[in-house]
Protein backbone atom coordinates (compact mmCIF):
# COMPACT_ATOMS: atom_id res chain seq x y z
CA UNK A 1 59.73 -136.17 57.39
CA UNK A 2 59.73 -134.44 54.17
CA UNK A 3 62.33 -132.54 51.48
CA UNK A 4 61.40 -128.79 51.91
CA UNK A 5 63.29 -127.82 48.62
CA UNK A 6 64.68 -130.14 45.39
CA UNK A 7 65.47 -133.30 46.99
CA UNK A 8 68.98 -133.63 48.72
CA UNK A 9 68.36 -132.09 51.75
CA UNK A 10 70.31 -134.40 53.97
CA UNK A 11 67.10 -136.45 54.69
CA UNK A 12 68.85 -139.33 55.28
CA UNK A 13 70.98 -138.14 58.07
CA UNK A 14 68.45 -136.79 59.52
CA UNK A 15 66.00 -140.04 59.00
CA UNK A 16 68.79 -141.54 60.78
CA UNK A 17 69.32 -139.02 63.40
CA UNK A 18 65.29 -139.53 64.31
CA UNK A 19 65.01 -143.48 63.95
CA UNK A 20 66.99 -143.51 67.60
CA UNK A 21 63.64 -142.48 68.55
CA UNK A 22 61.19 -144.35 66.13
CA UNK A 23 59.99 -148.09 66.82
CA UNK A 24 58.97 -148.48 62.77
CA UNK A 25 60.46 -146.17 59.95
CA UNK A 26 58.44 -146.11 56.31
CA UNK A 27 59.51 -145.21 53.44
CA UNK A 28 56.23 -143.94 51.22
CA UNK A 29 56.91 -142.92 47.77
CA UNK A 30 59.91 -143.30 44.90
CA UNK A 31 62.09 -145.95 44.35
CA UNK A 32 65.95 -146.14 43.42
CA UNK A 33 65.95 -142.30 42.08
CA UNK A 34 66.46 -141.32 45.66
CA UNK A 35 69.62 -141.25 47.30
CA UNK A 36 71.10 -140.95 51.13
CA UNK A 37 74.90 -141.17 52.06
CA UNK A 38 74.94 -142.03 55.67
CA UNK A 39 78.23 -141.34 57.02
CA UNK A 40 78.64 -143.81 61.06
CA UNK A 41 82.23 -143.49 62.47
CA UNK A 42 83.31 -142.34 59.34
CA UNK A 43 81.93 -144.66 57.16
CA UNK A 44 79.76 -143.67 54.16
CA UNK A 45 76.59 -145.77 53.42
CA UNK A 46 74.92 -145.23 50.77
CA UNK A 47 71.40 -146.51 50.31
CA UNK A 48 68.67 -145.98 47.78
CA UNK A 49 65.40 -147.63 49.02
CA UNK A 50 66.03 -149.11 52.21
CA UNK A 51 65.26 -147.00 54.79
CA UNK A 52 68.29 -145.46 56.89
CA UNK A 53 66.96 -146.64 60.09
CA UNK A 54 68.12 -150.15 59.38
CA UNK A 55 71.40 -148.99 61.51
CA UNK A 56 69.69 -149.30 64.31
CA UNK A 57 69.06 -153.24 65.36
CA UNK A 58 65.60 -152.52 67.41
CA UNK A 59 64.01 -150.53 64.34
CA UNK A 60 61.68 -151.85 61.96
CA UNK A 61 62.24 -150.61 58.36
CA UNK A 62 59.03 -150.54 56.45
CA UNK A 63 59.48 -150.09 52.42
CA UNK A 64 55.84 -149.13 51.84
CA UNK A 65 53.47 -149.58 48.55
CA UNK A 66 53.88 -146.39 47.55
CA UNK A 67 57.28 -147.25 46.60
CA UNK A 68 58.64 -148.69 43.70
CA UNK A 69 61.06 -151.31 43.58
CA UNK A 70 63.87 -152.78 41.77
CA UNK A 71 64.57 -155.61 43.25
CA UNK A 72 68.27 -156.29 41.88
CA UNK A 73 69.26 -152.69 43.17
CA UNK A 74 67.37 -153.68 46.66
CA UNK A 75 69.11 -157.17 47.05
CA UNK A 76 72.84 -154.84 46.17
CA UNK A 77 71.77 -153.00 48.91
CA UNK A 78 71.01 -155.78 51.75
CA UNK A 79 74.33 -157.40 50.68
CA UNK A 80 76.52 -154.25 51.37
CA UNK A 81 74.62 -153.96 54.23
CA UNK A 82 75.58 -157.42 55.25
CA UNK A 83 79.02 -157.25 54.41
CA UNK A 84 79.28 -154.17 56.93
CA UNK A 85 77.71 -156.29 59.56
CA UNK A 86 74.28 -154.70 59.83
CA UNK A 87 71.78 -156.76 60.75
CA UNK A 88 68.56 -156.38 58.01
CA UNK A 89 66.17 -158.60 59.80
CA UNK A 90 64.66 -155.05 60.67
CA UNK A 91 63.17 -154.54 57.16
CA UNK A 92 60.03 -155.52 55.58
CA UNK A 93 58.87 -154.86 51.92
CA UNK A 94 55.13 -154.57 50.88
CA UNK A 95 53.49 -157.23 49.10
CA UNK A 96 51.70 -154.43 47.02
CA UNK A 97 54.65 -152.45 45.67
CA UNK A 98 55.17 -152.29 42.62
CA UNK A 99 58.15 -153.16 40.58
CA UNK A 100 60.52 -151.82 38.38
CA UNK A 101 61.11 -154.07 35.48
CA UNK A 102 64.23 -153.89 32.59
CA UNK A 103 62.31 -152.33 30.17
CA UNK A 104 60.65 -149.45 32.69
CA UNK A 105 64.74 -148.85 32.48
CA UNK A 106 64.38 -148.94 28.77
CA UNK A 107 62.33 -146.80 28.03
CA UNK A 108 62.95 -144.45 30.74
CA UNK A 109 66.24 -143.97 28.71
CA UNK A 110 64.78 -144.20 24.99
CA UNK A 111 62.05 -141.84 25.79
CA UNK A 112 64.48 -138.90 27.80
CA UNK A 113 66.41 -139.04 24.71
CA UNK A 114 64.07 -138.79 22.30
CA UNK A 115 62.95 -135.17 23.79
CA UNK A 116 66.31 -133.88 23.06
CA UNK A 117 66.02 -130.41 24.45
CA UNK A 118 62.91 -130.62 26.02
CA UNK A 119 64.49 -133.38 28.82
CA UNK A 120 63.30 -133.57 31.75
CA UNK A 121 66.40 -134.62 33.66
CA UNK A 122 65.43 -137.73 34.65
CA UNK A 123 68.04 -139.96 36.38
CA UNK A 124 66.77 -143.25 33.94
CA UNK A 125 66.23 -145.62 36.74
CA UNK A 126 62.87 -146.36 35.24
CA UNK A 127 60.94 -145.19 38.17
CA UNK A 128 58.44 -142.94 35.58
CA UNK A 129 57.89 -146.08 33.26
CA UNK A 130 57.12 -147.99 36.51
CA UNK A 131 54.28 -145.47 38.23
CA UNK A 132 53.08 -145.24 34.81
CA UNK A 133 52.31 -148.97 34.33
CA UNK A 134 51.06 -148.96 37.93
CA UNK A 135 48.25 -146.34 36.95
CA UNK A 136 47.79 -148.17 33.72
CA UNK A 137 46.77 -151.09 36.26
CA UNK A 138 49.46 -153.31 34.20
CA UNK A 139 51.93 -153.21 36.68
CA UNK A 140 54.05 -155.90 38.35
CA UNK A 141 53.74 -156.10 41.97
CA UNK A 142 56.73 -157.91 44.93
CA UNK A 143 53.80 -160.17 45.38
CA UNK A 144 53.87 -161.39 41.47
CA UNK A 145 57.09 -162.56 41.85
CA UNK A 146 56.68 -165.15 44.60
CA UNK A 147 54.75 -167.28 42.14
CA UNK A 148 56.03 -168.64 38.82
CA UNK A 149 52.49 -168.26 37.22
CA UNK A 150 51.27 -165.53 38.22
CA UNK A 151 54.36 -163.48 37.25
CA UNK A 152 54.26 -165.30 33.34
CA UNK A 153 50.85 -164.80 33.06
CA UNK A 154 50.78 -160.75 33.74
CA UNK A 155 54.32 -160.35 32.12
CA UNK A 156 53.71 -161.96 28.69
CA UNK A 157 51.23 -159.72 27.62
CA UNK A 158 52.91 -156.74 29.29
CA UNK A 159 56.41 -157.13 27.73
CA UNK A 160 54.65 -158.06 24.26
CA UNK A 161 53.70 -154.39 23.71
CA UNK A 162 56.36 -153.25 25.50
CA UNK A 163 58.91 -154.88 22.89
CA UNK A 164 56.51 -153.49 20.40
CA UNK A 165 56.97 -150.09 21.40
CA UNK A 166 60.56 -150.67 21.72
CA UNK A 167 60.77 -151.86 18.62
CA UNK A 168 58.78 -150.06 16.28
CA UNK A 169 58.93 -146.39 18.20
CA UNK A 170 62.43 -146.42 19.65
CA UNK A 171 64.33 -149.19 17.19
CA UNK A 172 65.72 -150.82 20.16
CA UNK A 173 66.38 -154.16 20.73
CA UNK A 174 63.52 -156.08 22.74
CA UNK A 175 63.68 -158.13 25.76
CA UNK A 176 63.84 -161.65 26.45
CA UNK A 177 60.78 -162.77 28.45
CA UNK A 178 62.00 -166.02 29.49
CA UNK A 179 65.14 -164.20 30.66
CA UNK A 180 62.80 -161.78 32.89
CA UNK A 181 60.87 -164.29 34.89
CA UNK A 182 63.79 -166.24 35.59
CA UNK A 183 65.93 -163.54 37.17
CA UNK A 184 62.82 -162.03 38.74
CA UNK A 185 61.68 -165.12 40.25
CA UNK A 186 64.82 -165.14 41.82
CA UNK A 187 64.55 -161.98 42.99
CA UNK A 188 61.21 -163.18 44.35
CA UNK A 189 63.04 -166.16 46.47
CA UNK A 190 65.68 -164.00 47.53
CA UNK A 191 63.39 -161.08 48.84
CA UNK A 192 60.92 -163.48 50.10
CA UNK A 193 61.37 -163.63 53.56
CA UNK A 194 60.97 -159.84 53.96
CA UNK A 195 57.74 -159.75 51.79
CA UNK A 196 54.74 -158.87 54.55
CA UNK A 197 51.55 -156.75 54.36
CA UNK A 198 52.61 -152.96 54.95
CA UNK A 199 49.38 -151.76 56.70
CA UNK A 200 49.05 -154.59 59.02
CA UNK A 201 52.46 -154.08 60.39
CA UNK A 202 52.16 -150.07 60.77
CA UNK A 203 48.62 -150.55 62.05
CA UNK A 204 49.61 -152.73 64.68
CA UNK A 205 52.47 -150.57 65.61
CA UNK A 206 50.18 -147.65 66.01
CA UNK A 207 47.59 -149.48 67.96
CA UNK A 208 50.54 -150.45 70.10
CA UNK A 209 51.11 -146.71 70.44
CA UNK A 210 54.86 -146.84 68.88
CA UNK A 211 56.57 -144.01 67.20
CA UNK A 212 56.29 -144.19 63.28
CA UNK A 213 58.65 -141.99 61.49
CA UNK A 214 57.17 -141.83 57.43
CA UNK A 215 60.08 -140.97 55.43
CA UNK A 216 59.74 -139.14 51.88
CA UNK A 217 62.34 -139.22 49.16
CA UNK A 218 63.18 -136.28 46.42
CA UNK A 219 61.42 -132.90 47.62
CA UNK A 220 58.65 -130.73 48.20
CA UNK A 221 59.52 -128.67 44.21
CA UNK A 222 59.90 -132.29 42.80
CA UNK A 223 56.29 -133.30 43.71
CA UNK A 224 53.76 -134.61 40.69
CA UNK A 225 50.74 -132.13 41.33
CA UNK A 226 52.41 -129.34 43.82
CA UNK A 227 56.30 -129.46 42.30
CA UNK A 228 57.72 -127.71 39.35
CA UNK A 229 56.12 -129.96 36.22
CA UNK A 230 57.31 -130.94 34.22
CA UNK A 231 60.77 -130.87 35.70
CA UNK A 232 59.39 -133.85 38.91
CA UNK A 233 59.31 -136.84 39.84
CA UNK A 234 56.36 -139.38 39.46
CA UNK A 235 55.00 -139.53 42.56
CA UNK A 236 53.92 -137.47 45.41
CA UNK A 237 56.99 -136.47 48.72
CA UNK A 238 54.79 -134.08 49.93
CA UNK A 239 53.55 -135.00 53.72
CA UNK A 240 49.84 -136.44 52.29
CA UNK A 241 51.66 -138.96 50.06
CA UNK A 242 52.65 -140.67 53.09
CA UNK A 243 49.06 -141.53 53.87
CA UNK A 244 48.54 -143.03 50.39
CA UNK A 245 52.35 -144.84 50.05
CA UNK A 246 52.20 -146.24 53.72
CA UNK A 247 47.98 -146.57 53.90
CA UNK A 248 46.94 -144.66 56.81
CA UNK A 249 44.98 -141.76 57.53
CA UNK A 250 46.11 -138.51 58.04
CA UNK A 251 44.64 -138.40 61.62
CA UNK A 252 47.51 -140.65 62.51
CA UNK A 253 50.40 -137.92 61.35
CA UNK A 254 50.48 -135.56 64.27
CA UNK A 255 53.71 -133.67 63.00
CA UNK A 256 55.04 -132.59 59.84
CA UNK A 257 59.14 -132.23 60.06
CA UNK A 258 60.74 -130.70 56.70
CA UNK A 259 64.62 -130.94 55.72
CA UNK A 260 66.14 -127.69 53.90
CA UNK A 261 69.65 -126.99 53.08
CA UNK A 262 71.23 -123.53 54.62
CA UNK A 263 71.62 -122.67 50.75
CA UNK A 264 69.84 -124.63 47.67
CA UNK A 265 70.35 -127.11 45.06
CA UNK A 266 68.48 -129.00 42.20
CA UNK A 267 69.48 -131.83 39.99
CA UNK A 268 68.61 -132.49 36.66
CA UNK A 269 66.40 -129.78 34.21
CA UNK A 270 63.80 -126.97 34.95
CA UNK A 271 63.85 -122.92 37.04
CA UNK A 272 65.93 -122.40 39.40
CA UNK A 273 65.89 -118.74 40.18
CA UNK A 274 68.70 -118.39 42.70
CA UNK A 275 71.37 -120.62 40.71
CA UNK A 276 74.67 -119.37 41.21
CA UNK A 277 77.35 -119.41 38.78
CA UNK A 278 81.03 -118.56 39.30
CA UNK A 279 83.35 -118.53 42.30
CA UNK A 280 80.72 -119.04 45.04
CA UNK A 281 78.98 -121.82 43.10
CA UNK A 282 81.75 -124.05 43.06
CA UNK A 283 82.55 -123.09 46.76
CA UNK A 284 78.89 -124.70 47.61
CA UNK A 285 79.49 -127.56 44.95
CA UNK A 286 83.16 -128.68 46.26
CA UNK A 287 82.56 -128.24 50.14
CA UNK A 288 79.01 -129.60 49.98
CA UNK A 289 80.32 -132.27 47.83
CA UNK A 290 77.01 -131.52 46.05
CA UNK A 291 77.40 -135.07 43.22
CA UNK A 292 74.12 -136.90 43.65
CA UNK A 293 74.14 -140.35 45.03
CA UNK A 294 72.05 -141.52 42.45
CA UNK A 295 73.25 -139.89 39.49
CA UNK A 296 76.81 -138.77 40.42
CA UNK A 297 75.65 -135.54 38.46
CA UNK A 298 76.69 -132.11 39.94
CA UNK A 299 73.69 -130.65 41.38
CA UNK A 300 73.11 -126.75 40.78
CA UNK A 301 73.57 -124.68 43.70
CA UNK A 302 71.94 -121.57 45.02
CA UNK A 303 71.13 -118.77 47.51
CA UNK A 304 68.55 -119.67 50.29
CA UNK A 305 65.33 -119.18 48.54
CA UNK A 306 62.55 -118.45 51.57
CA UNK A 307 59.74 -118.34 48.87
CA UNK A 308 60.00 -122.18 48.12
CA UNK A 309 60.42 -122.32 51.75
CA UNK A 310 56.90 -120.90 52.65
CA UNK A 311 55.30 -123.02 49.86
CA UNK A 312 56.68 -126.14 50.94
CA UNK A 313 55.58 -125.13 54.87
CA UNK A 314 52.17 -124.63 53.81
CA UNK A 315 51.36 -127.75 50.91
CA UNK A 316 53.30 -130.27 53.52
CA UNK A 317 51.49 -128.55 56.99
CA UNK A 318 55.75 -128.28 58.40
CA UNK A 319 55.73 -127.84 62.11
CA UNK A 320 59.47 -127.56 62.72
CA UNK A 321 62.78 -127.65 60.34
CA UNK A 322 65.78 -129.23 59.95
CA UNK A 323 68.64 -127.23 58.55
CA UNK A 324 71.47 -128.79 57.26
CA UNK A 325 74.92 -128.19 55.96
CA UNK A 326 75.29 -125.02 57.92
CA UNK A 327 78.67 -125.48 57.93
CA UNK A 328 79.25 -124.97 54.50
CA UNK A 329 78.32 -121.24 54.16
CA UNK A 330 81.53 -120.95 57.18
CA UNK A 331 84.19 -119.42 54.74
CA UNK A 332 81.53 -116.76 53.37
CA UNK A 333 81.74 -113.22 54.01
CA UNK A 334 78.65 -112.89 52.58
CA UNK A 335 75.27 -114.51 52.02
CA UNK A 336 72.06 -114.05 50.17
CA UNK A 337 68.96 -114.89 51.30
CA UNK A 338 65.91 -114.82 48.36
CA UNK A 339 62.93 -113.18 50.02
CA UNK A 340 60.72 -112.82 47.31
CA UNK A 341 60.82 -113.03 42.96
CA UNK A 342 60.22 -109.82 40.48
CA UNK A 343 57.91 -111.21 37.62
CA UNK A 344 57.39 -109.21 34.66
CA UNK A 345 58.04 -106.03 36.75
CA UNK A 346 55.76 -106.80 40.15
CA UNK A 347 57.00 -108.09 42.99
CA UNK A 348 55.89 -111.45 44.32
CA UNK A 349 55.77 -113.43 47.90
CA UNK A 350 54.30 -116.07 46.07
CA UNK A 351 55.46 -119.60 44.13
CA UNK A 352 53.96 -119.48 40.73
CA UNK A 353 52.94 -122.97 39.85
CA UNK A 354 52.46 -121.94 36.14
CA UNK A 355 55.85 -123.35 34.64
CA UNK A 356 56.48 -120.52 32.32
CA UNK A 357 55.88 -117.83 34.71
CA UNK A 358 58.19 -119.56 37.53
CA UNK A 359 61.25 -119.40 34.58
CA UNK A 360 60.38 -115.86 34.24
CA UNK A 361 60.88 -114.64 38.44
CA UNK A 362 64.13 -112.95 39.01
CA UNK A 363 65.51 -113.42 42.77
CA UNK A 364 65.08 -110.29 45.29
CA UNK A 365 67.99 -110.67 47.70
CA UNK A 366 68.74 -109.68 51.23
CA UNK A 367 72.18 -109.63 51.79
CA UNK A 368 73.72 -110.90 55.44
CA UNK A 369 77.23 -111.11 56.75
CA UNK A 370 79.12 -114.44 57.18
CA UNK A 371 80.42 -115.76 60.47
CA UNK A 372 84.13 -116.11 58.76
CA UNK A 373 84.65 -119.21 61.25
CA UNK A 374 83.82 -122.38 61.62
CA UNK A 375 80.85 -124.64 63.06
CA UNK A 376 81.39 -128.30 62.87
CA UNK A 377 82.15 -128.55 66.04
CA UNK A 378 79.28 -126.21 67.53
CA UNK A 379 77.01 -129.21 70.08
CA UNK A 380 74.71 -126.19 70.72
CA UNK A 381 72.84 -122.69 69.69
CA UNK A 382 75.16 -121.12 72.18
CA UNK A 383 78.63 -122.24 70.39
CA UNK A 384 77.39 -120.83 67.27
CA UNK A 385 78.74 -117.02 65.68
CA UNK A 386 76.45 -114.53 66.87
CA UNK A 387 75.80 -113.95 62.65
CA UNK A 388 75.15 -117.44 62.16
CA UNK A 389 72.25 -117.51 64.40
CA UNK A 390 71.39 -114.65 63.16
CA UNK A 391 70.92 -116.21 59.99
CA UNK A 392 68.92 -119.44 61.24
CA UNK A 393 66.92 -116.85 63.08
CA UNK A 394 66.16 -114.72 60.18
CA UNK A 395 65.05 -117.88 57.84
CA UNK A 396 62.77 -119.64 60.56
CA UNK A 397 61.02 -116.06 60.30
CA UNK A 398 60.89 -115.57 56.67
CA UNK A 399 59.22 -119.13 56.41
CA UNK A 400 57.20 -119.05 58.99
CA UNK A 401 58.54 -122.63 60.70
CA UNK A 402 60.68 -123.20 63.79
CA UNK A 403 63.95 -124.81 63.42
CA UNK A 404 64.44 -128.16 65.83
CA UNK A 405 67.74 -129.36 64.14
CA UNK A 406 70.86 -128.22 62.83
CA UNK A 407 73.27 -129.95 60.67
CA UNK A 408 76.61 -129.04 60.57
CA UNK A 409 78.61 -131.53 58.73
CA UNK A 410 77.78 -135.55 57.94
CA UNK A 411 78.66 -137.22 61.09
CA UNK A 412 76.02 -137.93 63.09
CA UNK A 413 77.07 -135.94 66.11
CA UNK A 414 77.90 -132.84 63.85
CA UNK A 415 74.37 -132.21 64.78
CA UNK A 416 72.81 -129.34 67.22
CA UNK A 417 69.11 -130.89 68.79
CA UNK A 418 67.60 -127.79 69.51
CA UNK A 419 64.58 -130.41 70.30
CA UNK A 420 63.26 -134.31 69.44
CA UNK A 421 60.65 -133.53 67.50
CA UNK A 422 59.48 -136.88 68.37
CA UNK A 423 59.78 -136.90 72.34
CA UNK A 424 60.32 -133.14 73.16
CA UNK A 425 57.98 -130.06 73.07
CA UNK A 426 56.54 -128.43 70.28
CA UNK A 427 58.47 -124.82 70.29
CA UNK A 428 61.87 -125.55 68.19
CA UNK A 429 64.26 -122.14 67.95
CA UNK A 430 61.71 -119.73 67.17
CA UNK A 431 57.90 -119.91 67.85
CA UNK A 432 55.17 -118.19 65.72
């Protein structure tokens, strides 16, 4: 299950809304720059790397070596978990992830503002630093810190040039070492008994013939080699980064389920052709309560944009959709839909992965008419406004992708199942 736009789709609801009907959920790629609110009998849950099928007891939660991990933000989230009587003997952390260290947070913040205008947006969490070091092949791992030498002897040398660069780049003040193994060894004997090898326990599942549900974080337009770079994130959401974060083949994915919002947003820097300013941007902003649960930065909001849509159907191989947040385009009398861009006079079908040329595309609009009423309470396609299927109808078509489930506010049963795309049969509300 991927992002189909910018991150903050509503993945985690839906993750949730799935892992009913998922033995093992994994979570593949990003770390504590991701963010879902959960909302269960009215109770919001916010969680950052743990994966939202922890709410169910029979579920096995999978944080997988793609991922990277800070382990003080992962240990805040077990506790709140805890304290709301969840039950996390469900989750299990890779041995091979690697992990995000106080000065990936250091100079994750030195280095965003040192570009000054050029920024990239990022949230600071250190999660660039951290797949940096990982490629550099200095990287601390979750299995480093279950033993006291291991973790000195590939820190010291590490944080050595790190202060340096601190120091003599940035002028900041540089870290205590001693300080760093002792709180991460900690970390290491508190997250212990969750620590297992990742491929072994998704193998076994498979072989077992159980339903694994690989969960992405950010979006399709935020991937490192198929998103909008500069303006990403480090590390791949799109559907084949699953195979690499979790370790299996891609012969083992046999579906492809992306998350889009019945509108569009995007947090932090870069294009973002059908941002909205104005009267019906903060409409989207207030009653989408679009603040990121990472940041707590207003997101940008926007029209539907179907050419992202197509893109992110055809680099993540989406079989069916989830919509989500229907409900807030109900007061509308109108809505725009962004069928294609105008670049430099021509008209386009197209996403332009050259940077500069994607700033440059205007929006091309088709204009529909709101439903004027509301659809939280709609259980089925049948209780929705004639114009508000219309709509779903219209962008299933434009991207080419049937819809299997609608969203249509946070609760879990503000939901419309056109089908389980886990159990049910491959057709969704529209079939191409």
């Amino acid at each position: 299950m991927i992002g189909a736009q910018w991150g903050d789709e509503g993945k985690g609801k839906i993750t949730d809304l799935l892992s009913s009907s998922a033995d093992v959920v994994v979570r593949y790629q990003g770390g504590v720059n991701a963010g879902h609110t959960i909302v269960v009998d009215g109770k919001e849950l916010k969680l950052h790397l743990i994966p939202s099928g922890i709410l169910y007891a029979d579920t096995t939660c999978l944080i997988g070596s793609g991922t990277v991990v800070d382990p003080e933000e992962l240990i805040k989230e077990l506790d709140m978990l805890l304290e709301n009587g969840i039950d996390t003997t469900g989750l299990q952390l890779a041995s091979t992830a690697h992990v995000t260290m106080p000065y990936h947070c250091l100079l994750d913040e030195v280095m965003e503002e040192k570009r000054g205008a050029r920024r990239i947006g990022t949230t600071g969490r250190g999660i660039g630093p951290t797949y940096s070091d990982k490629s550099e092949r200095t990287g601390i791992r979750v299995r480093d810190l279950l033993d006291p030498t291991q973790l000195r002897d590939r820190l010291c040398d590490v944080l050595e040039l790190k202060n340096e660069i601190l120091q003599k780049i940035y002028a900041a003040e540089p870290i205590d070492p001693e300080v760093v193994i002792s709180d991460y060894l900690a970390y290491g004997e508190r997250l212990a008994p969750y620590v297992v090898d990742c491929t072994r326990t998704i193998h076994a599942a498979a072989r077992d013939r159980k339903n694994l549900l690989f969960e992405g974080a950010q979006g399709t337009l935020l991937d490192l080699d198929h998103g909008t770079y500069p303006y990403v994130t480090s590390s791949n959401p799109v559907s084949g980064g699953a195979c690499i974060g979790a370790g299996v083949g891609p012969t083992l994915i046999d579906r492809v389920i992306g998350v889009a919002k019945a509108y569009t947003t995007r947090v932090g820097e870069g294009p973002f052709p059908t941002e909205l300013e104005g009267s019906v941007n903060e409409h989207l902003t207030d009653k989408g309560k679009e603040i990121g649960t990472t940041t707590g930065r207003r997101r940008r909001c926007g029209w539907f944009d179907a050419v992202i849509g197509r893109y992110a159907v055809q680099v993540n191989g989406i079989d069916c959709l989830a919509i989500t947040k229907l409900d807030v385009l109900d007061e509308l009398s109108e809505i725009k839909v962004c069928v294609a861009y105008a670049l430099d006079g021509q008209r386009i079908n197209h996403f332009p992965t050259d940077a500069a040329a994607f700033a440059r595309c205007r929006p091309i609009y088709r204009t529909m008419p709101g439903w004027r009423s509301s659809t939280s309470d709609c259980r089925s396609l049948e209780d929705l406004p004639r114009t508000a299927l219309s709509y779903l109808t219209y962008l299933a078509d434009l991207i080419e992708a049937p819809i299997a489930i609608v969203s249509l506010g946070p609760d879990r049963d503000q939901t419309i199942l056109v089908e389980d795309p886990i159990h049910g049969p491959k057709r969704g509300l529209l079939s191409h």
